[in-house]
Protein backbone atom coordinates (compact mmCIF):
# COMPACT_ATOMS: atom_id res chain seq x y z
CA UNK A 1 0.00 0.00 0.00
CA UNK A 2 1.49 3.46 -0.72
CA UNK A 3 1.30 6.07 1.68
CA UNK A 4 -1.11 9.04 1.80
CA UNK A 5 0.47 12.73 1.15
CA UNK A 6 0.06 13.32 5.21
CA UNK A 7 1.67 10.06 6.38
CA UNK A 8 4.63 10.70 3.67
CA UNK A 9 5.49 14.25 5.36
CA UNK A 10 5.86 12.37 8.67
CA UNK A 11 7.58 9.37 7.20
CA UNK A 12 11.05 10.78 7.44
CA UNK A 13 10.88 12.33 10.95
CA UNK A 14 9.78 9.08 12.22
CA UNK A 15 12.59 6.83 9.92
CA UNK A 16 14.98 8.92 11.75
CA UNK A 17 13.73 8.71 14.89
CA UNK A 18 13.91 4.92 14.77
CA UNK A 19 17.33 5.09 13.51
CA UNK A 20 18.68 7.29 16.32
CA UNK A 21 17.20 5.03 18.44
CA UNK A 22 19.21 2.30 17.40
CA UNK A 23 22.48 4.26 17.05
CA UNK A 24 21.94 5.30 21.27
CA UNK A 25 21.42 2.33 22.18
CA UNK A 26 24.44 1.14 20.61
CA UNK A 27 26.41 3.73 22.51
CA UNK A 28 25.09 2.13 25.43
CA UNK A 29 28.74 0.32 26.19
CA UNK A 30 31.90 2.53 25.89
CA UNK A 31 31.62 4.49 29.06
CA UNK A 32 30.11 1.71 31.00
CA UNK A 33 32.83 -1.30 31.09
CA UNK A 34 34.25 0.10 34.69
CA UNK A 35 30.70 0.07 36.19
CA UNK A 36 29.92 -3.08 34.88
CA UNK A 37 33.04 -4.10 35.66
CA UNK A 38 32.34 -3.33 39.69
CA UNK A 39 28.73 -4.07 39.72
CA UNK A 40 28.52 -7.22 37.96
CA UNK A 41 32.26 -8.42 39.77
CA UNK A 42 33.69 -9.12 36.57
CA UNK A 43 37.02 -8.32 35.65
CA UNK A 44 37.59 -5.62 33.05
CA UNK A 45 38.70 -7.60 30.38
CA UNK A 46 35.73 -9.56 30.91
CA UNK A 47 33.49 -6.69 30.91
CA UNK A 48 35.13 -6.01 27.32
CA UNK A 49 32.62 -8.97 26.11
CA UNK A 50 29.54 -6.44 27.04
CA UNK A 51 30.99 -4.97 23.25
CA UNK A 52 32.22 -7.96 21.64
CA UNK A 53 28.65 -9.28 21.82
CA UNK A 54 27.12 -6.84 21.15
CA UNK A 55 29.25 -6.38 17.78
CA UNK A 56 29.44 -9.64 16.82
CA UNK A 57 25.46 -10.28 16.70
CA UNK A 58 25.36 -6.86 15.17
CA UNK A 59 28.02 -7.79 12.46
CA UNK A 60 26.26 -10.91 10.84
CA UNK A 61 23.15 -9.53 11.62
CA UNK A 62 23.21 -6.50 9.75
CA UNK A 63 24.06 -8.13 6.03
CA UNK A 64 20.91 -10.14 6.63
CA UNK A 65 18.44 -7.26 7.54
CA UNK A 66 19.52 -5.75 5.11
CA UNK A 67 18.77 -8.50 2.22
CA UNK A 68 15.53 -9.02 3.87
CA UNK A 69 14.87 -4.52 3.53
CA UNK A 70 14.95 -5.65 -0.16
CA UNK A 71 11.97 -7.73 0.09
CA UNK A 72 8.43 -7.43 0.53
CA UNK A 73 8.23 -7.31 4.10
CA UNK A 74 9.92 -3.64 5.32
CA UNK A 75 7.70 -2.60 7.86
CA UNK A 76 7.23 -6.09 9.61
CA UNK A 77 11.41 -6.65 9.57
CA UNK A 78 11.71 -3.10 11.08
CA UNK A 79 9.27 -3.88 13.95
CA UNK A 80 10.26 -7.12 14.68
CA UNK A 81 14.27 -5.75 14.93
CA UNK A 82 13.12 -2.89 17.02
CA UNK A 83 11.43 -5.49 19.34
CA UNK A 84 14.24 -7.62 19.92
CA UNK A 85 16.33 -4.99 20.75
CA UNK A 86 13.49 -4.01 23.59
CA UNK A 87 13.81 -7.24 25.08
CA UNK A 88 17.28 -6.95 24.82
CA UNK A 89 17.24 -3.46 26.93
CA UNK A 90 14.97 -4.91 29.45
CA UNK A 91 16.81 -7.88 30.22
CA UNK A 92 20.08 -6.05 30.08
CA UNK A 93 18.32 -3.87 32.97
CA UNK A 94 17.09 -6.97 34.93
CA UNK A 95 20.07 -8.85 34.27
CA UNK A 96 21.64 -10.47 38.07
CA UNK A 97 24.87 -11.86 36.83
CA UNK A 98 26.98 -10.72 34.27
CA UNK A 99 25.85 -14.14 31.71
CA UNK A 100 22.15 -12.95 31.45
CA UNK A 101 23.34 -9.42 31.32
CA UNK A 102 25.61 -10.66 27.64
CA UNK A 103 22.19 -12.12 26.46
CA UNK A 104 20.89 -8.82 26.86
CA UNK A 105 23.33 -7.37 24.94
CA UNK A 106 23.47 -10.09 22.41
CA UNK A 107 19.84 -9.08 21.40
CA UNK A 108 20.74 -5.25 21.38
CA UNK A 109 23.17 -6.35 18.75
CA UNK A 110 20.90 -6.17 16.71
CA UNK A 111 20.75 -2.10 16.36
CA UNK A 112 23.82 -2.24 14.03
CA UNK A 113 21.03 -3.00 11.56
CA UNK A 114 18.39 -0.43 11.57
CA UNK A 115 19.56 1.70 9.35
CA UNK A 116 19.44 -0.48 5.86
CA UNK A 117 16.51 -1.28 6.76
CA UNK A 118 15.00 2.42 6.91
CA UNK A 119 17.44 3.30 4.20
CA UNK A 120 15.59 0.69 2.01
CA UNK A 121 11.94 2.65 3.52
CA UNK A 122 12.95 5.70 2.43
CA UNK A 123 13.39 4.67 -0.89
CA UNK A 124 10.85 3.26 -1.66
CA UNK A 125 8.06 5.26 0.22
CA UNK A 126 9.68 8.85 -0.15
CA UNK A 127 8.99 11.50 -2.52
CA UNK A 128 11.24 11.81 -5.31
CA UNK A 129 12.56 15.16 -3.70
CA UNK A 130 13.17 14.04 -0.31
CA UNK A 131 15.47 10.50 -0.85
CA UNK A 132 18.28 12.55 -1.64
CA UNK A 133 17.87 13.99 1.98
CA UNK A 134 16.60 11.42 3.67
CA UNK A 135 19.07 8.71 2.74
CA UNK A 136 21.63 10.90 3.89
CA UNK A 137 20.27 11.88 6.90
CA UNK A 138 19.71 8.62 7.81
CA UNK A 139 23.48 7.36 7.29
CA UNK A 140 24.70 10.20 9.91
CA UNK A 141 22.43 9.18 12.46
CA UNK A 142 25.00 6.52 13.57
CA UNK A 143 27.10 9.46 14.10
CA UNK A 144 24.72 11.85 15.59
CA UNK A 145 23.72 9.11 17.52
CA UNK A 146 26.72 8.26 19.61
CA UNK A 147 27.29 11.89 19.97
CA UNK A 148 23.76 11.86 21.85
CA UNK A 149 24.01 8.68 23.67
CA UNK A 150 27.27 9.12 25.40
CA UNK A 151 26.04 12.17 27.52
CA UNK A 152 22.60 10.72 28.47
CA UNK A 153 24.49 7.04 29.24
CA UNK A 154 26.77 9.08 31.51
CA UNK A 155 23.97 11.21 33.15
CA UNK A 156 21.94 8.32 33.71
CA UNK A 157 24.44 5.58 34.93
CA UNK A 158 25.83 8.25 36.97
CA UNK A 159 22.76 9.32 38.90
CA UNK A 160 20.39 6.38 38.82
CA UNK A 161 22.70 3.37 38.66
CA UNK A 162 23.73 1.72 34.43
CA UNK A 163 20.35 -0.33 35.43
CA UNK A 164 18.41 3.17 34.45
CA UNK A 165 20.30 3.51 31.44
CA UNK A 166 18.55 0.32 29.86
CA UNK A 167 15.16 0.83 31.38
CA UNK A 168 15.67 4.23 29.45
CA UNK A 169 16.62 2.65 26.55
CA UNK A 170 13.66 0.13 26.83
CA UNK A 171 11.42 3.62 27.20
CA UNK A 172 13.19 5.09 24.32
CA UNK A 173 12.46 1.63 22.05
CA UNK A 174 8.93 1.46 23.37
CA UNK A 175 8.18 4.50 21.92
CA UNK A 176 9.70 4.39 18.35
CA UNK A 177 7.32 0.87 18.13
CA UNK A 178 4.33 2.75 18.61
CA UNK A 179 5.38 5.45 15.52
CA UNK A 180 6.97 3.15 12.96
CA UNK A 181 3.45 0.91 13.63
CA UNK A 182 1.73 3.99 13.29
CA UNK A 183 3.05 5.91 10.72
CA UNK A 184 5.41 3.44 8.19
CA UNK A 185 3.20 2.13 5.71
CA UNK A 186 1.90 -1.56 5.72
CA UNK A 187 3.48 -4.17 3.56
CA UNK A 188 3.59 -6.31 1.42
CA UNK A 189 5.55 -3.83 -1.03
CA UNK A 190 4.54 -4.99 -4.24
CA UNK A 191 6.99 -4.10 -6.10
CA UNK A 192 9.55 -5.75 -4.24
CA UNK A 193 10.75 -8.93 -5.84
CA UNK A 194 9.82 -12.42 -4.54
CA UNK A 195 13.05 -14.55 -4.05
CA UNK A 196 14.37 -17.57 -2.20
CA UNK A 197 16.76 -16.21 1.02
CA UNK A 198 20.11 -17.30 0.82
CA UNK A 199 20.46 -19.81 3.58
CA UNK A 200 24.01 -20.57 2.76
CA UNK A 201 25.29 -17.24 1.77
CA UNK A 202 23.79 -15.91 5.64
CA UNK A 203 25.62 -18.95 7.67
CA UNK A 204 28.55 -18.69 6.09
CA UNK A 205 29.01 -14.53 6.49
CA UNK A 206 27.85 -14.81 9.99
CA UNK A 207 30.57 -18.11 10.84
CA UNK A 208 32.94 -15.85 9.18
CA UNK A 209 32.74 -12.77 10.44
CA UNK A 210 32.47 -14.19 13.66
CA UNK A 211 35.79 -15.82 13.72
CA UNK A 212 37.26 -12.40 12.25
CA UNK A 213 35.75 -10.17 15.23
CA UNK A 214 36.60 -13.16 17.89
CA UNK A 215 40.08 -13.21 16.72
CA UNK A 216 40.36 -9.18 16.02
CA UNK A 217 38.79 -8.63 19.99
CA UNK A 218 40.77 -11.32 21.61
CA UNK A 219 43.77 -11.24 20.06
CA UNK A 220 45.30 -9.16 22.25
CA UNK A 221 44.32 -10.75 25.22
CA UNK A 222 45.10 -14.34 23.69
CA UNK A 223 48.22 -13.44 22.08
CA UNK A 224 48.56 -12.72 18.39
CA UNK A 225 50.57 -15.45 17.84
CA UNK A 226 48.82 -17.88 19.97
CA UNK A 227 47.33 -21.08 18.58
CA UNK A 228 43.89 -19.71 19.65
CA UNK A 229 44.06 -16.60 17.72
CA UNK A 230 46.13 -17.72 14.75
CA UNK A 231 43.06 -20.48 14.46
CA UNK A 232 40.03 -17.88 14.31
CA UNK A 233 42.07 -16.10 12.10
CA UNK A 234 42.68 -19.11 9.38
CA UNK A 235 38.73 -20.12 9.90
CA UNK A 236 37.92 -16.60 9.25
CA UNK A 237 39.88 -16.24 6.00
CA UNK A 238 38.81 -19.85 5.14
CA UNK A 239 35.18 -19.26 5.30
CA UNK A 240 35.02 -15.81 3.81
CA UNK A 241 36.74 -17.45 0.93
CA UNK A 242 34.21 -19.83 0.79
CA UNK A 243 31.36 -17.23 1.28
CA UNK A 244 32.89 -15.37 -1.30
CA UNK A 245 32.80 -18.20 -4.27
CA UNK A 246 29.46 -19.44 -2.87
CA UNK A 247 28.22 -15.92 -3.21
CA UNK A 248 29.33 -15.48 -7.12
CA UNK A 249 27.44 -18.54 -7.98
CA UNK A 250 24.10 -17.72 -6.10
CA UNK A 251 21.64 -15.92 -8.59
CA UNK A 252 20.24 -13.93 -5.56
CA UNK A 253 23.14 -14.11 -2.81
CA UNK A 254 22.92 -12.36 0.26
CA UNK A 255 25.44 -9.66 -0.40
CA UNK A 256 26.27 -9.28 -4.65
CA UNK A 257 29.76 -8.91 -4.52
CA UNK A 258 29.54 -8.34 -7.96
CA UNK A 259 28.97 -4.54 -7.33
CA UNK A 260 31.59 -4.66 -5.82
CA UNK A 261 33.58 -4.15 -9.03
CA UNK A 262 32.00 -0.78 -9.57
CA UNK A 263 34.58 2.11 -8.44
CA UNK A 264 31.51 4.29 -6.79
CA UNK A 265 31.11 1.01 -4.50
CA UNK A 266 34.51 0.29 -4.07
CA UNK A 267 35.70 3.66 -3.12
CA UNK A 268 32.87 4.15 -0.80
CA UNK A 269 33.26 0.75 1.15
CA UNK A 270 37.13 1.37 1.32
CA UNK A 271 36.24 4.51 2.71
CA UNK A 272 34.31 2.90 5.32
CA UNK A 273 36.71 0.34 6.51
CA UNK A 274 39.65 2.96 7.66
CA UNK A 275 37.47 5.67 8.62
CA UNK A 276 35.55 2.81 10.75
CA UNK A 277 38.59 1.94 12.38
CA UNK A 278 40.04 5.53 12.90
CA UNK A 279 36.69 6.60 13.98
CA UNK A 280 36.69 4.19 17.08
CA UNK A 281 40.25 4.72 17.52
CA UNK A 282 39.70 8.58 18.65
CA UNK A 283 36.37 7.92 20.33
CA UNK A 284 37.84 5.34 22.80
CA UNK A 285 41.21 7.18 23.52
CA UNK A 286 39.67 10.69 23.60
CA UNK A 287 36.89 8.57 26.09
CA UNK A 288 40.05 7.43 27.74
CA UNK A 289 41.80 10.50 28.28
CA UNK A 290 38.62 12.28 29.89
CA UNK A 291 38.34 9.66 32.79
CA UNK A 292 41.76 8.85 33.17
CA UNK A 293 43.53 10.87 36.66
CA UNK A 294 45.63 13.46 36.50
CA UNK A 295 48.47 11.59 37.60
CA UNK A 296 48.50 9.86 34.68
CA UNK A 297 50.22 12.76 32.45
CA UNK A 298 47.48 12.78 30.05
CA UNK A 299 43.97 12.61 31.81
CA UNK A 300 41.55 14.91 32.06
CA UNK A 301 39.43 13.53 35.33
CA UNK A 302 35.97 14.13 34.16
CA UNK A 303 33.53 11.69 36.15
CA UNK A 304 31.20 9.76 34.74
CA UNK A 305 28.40 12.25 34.79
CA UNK A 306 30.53 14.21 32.52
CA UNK A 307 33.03 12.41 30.67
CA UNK A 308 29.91 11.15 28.02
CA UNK A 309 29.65 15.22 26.89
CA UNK A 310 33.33 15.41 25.29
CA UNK A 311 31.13 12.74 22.60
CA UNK A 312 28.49 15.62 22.39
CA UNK A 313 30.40 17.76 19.64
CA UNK A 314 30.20 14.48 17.93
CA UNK A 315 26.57 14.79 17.21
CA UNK A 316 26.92 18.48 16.41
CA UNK A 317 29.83 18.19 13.62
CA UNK A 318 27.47 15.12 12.18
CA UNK A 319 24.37 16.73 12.44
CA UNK A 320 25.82 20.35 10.86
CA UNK A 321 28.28 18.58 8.35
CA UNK A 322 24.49 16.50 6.98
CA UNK A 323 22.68 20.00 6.78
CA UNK A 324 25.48 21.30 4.98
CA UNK A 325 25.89 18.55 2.68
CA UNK A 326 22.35 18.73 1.47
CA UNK A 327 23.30 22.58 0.36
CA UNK A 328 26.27 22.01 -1.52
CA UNK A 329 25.14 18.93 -2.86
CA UNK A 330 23.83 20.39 -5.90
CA UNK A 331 26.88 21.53 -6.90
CA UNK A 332 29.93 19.17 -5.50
CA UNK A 333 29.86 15.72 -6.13
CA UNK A 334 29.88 12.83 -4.13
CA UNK A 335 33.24 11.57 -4.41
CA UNK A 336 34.35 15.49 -4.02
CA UNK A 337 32.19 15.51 -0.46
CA UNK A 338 33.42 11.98 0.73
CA UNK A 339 37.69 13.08 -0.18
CA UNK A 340 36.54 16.49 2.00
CA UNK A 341 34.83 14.56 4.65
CA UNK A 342 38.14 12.09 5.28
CA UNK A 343 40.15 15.32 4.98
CA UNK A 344 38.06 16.15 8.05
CA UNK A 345 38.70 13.40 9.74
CA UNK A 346 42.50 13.14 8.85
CA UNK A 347 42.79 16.66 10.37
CA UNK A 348 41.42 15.78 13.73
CA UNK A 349 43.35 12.57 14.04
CA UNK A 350 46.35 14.72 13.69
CA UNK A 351 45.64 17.15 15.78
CA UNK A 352 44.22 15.08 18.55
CA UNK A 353 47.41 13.08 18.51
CA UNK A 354 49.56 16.33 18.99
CA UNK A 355 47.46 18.06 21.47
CA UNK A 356 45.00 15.92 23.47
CA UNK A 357 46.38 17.29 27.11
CA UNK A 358 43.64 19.76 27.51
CA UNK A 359 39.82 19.34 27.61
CA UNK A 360 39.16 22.02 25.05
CA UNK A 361 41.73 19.62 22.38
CA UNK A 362 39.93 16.63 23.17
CA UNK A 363 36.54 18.71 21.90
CA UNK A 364 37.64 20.67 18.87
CA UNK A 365 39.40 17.10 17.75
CA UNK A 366 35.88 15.39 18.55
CA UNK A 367 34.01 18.42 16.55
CA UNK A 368 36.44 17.70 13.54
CA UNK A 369 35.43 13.83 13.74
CA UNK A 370 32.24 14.55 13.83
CA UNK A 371 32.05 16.95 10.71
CA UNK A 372 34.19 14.71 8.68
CA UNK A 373 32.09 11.46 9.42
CA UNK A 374 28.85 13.59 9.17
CA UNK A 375 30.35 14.16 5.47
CA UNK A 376 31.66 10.70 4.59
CA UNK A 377 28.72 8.90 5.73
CA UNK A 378 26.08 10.89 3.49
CA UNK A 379 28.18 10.57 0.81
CA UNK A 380 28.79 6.85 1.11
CA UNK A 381 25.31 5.77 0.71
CA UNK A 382 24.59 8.42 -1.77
CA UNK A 383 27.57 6.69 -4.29
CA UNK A 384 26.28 3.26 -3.67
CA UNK A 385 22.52 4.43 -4.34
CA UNK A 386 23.75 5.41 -7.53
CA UNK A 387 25.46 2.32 -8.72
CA UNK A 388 23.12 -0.19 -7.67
CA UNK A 389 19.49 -1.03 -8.51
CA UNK A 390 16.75 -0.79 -6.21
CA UNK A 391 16.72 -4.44 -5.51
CA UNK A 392 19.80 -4.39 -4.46
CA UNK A 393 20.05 -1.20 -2.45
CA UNK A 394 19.58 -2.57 0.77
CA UNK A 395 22.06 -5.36 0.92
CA UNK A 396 24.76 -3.01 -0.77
CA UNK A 397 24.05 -0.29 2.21
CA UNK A 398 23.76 -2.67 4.95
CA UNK A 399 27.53 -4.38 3.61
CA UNK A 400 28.60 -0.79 3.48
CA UNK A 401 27.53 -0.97 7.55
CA UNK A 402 29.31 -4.11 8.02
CA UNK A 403 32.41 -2.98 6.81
CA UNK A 404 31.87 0.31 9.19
CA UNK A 405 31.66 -2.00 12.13
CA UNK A 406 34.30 -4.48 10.97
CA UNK A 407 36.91 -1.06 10.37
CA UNK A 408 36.02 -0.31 14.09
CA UNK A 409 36.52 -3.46 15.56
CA UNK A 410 40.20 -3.44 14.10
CA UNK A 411 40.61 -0.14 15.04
CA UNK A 412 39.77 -0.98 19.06
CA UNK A 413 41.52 -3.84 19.12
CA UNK A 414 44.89 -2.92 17.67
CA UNK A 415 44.95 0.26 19.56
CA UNK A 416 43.67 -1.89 22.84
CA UNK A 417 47.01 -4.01 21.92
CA UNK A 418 49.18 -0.51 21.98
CA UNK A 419 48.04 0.37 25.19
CA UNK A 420 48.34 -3.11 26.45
CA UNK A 421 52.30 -2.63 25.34
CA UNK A 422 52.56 0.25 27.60
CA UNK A 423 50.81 0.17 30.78
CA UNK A 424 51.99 1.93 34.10
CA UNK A 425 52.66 0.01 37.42
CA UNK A 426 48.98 1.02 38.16
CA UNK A 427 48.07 -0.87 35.32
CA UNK A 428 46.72 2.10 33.44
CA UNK A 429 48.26 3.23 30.17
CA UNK A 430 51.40 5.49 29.35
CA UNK A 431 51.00 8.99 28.37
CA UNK A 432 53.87 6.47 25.25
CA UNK A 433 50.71 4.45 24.56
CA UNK A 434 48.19 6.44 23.90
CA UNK A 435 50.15 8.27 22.12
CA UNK A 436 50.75 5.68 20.09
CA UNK A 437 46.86 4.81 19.56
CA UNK A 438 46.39 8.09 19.01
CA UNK A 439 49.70 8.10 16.27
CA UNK A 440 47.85 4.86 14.98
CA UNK A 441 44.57 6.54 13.42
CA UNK A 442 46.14 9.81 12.43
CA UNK A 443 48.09 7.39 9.71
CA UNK A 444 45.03 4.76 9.07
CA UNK A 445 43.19 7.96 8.19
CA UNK A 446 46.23 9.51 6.10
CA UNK A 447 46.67 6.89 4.10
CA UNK A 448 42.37 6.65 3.50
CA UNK A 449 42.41 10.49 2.77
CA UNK A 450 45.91 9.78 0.45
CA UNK A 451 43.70 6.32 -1.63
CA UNK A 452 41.01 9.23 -2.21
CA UNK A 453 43.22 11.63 -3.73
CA UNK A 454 44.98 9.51 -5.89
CA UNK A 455 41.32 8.27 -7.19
CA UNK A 456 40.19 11.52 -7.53
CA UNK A 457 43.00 12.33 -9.67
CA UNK A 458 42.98 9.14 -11.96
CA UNK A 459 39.43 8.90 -12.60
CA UNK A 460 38.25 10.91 -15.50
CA UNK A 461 35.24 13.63 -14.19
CA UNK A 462 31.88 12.56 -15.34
CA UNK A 463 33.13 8.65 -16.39
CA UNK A 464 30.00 6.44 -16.42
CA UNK A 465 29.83 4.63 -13.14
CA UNK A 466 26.80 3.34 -14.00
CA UNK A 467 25.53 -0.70 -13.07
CA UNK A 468 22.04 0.03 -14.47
CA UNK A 469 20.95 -2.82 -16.38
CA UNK A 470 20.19 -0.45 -19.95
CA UNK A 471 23.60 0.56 -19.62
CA UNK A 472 22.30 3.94 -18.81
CA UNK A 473 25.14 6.67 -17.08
CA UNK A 474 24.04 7.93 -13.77
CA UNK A 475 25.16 11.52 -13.22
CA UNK A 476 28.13 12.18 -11.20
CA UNK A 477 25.95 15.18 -10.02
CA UNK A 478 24.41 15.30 -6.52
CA UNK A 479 20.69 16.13 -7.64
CA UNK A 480 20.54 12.62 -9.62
CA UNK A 481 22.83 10.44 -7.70
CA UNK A 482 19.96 8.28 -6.49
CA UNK A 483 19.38 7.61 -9.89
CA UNK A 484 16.49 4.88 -10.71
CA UNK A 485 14.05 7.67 -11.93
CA UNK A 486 13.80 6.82 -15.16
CA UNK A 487 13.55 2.90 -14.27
CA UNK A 488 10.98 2.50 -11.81
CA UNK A 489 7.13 4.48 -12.07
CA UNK A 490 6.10 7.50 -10.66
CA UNK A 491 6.29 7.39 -6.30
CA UNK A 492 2.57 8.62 -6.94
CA UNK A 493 1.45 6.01 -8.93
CA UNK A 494 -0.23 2.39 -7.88
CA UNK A 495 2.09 -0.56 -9.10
């Protein structure tokens, strides 16, 4: 059924909404591993696991949503994700040993996967005029998200006890339920194509990437050249390979790696894997740095109640950089905005790593982030949309995610294993080591922002990037980069 004019004005509000959502609930973890760490008498590399879960489920979860976004059934895979990850707040809240409280997050994991799935929404159901706008609106809102949760998270667990945080959460959730079933319009989508789910394709990805992040978050822990490591490593590569060759000889695999041979897609999910790691890099430290003592050289001493606004300029930069985008759009294109946006990024790295002594440092470097990744990440769905047909737009998107996720999984654990090198008799890290991490994403980001200039000097300006089945070029300008006009009837029309 299409939607009504009225109920297509309040489509987008309420797409974001639920994607925001999902993104604070995700940042329900960073600032809590020392609380959880006391209250659930865990150690705190144990507590760690509170995130691994939580990314691991959210990892081989998200590739599936976002095939599924592609088929009929939108509005019932949206409400049935956004219920999981309710029961996952509650019985993180209710949680009395740490094992429950893993379950809890195991089922929040689920969040990483929201936005495909309203990507996929707002195409279809949107006017013509507003996908541009909403698609990228909805890609920052991972960004704009964190830079929201972190304060409230610290607020609340500071006050009221982490136990409020999820019952908050579990609010929050309860409420975006009642809108999407309210205002997102019923299925089936008719126009969405009827195909067999690839079984396969989804257990091998999720086997996969779950030896990858296992390996990637334990290695330092384990050893990197223990046999334990080493072993999730070889099963990783092992089964992606078979994933891989599985996936090129499925007619409708989970994730067609075939676009993956278009440069727009290429360059975009590059893109995604450094900035993903250096994005998590500078969160965690510059988290680091604000609770860390005095004594330590480097810290700030912000308490908890605190510490989660030096995130809050995140959300700003994202949110300002997404306005912005949508002005210049018309003029600039994509792979012009995304090169800017990791020029962003590369900038704060830097300057974090030289000057992160100071609490005004930590938030100008945290601004930059957020400005650059605002940029990047409406650009990065913007070149896939593009490049790919509207079948295909959600998996492509939700891949792009993975990769996101996978990038900042690297990114935590090889700067975790830094500060592991260095550590102080009090078992806290040298003002060497996180110096180090910080050294560590200013280059992953330098050599991201260097791979985008060389691009954007080899590829000729206005080359057909075009996977369209007519063979039909898709303009390298910003006003038509969602491209699929001419291919699919009026939004107005009946099917």
């Amino acid at each position: 059924m299409l939607p009504d004019a009225t109920t297509r004005s309040n489509l987008l509000p309420v797409l974001i909404y639920a994607a925001l959502t999902s993104a604070v609930v995700s940042s329900l973890g960073m600032l809590l591993v020392p609380t959880i760490s006391a209250e659930l008498h865990v150690d705190v590399s144990t507590a760690q696991w509170m995130l691994t879960v939580n990314l691991l489920v959210g990892a081989i979860a998200t590739p599936i949503m976002g095939r599924l976004s592609d088929g009929p059934h939108k509005k019932r895979l949206l409400l049935f994700s956004l219920l999981t990850i309710l029961l996952g707040s509650i019985v993180a809240a209710a949680a009395p040993n740490f094992t429950v409280f893993l379950v809890g997050r195991a089922l929040q994991g689920l969040s990483y996967g929201i936005v495909p799935v309203t990507i996929a929404l707002a195409r279809r159901y949107l006017a013509e005029s507003k996908v541009q706008f909403g698609i990228s609106s909805l890609s920052v809102t991972v960004t704009t998200g964190l830079g929201v949760g972190y304060p409230l998270t610290g607020i609340l667990a500071d006050l009221l006890g982490f136990r409020f945080a999820f019952w908050f959460a579990a609010l929050f959730l309860i409420t975006t339920v009642l809108v999407v079933w309210r205002v997102v319009p019923d299925g089936p989508d008719e126009r969405a194509p009827r195909r067999t789910f690839d079984i396969p394709g989804a257990l091998l990805v999720g086997m996969g990437l779950a030896s990858l992040l296992v390996a990637v978050s334990e290695g330092s822990r384990w050893g990197w050249a223990s046999p334990w490591t080493v072993g999730f490593f070889v099963a990783a590569g092992v089964v992606l390979t078979a994933w891989s060759l599985v996936e090129l000889r499925t007619p409708h695999p989970l994730v067609d790696l075939r676009v993956l041979r278009n440069s727009d897609v290429l360059v975009a999910n590059g893109t995604a894997i450094g900035l993903g790691a250096a994005l998590y890099v500078g969160l965690s430290i510059g988290s680091l740095i604000a609770q860390s003592p005095v004594s330590t050289g480097y810290g700030i001493a912000l308490p908890l109640f605190w510490a989660g606004f030096v995130m809050l300029p995140l959300s700003v930069g994202s949110f300002g950089a997404n306005r912005l985008v949508r002005v210049v759009a018309q003029w600039v294109r994509m792979r012009t905005l995304l090169l800017l946006g990791a020029g962003l990024v590369t900038a704060s790295s830097v300057l974090m790593w030289c000057a992160h002594n100071e609490l005004w440092e930590i938030l100008v470097g945290t601004l930059g982030f957020g400005m650059g990744m605002g940029t990047t990440y409406a650009a990065m769905p913007a070149l896939i949309a593009r490049s790919v047909a509207d079948t295909e737009l959600g998996s492509a998107v939700s891949f792009n995610q993975v990769l996101r996720t996978v990038g900042g999984s690297f990114g935590s654990a090889v700067s975790g294993a830094v500060l592991a090198e260095h550590l102080a008799p009090d078992l806290r890290p040298t003002a060497a080591g996180i110096e180090g991490a910080l050294a560590l994403g200013a280059i992953v980001c330098a050599v991201v922002f260097a791979a985008l200039v060389v691009n954007r000097l080899t590829v000729r300006p206005g080359a057909s990037t075009s996977n369209f089945p007519n063979g039909e070029t898709s303009s390298a300008d910003a006003a038509t980069f969602l491209g699929l006009r001419r291919h699919r009837p009026p939004i107005s029309s009946e099917p």
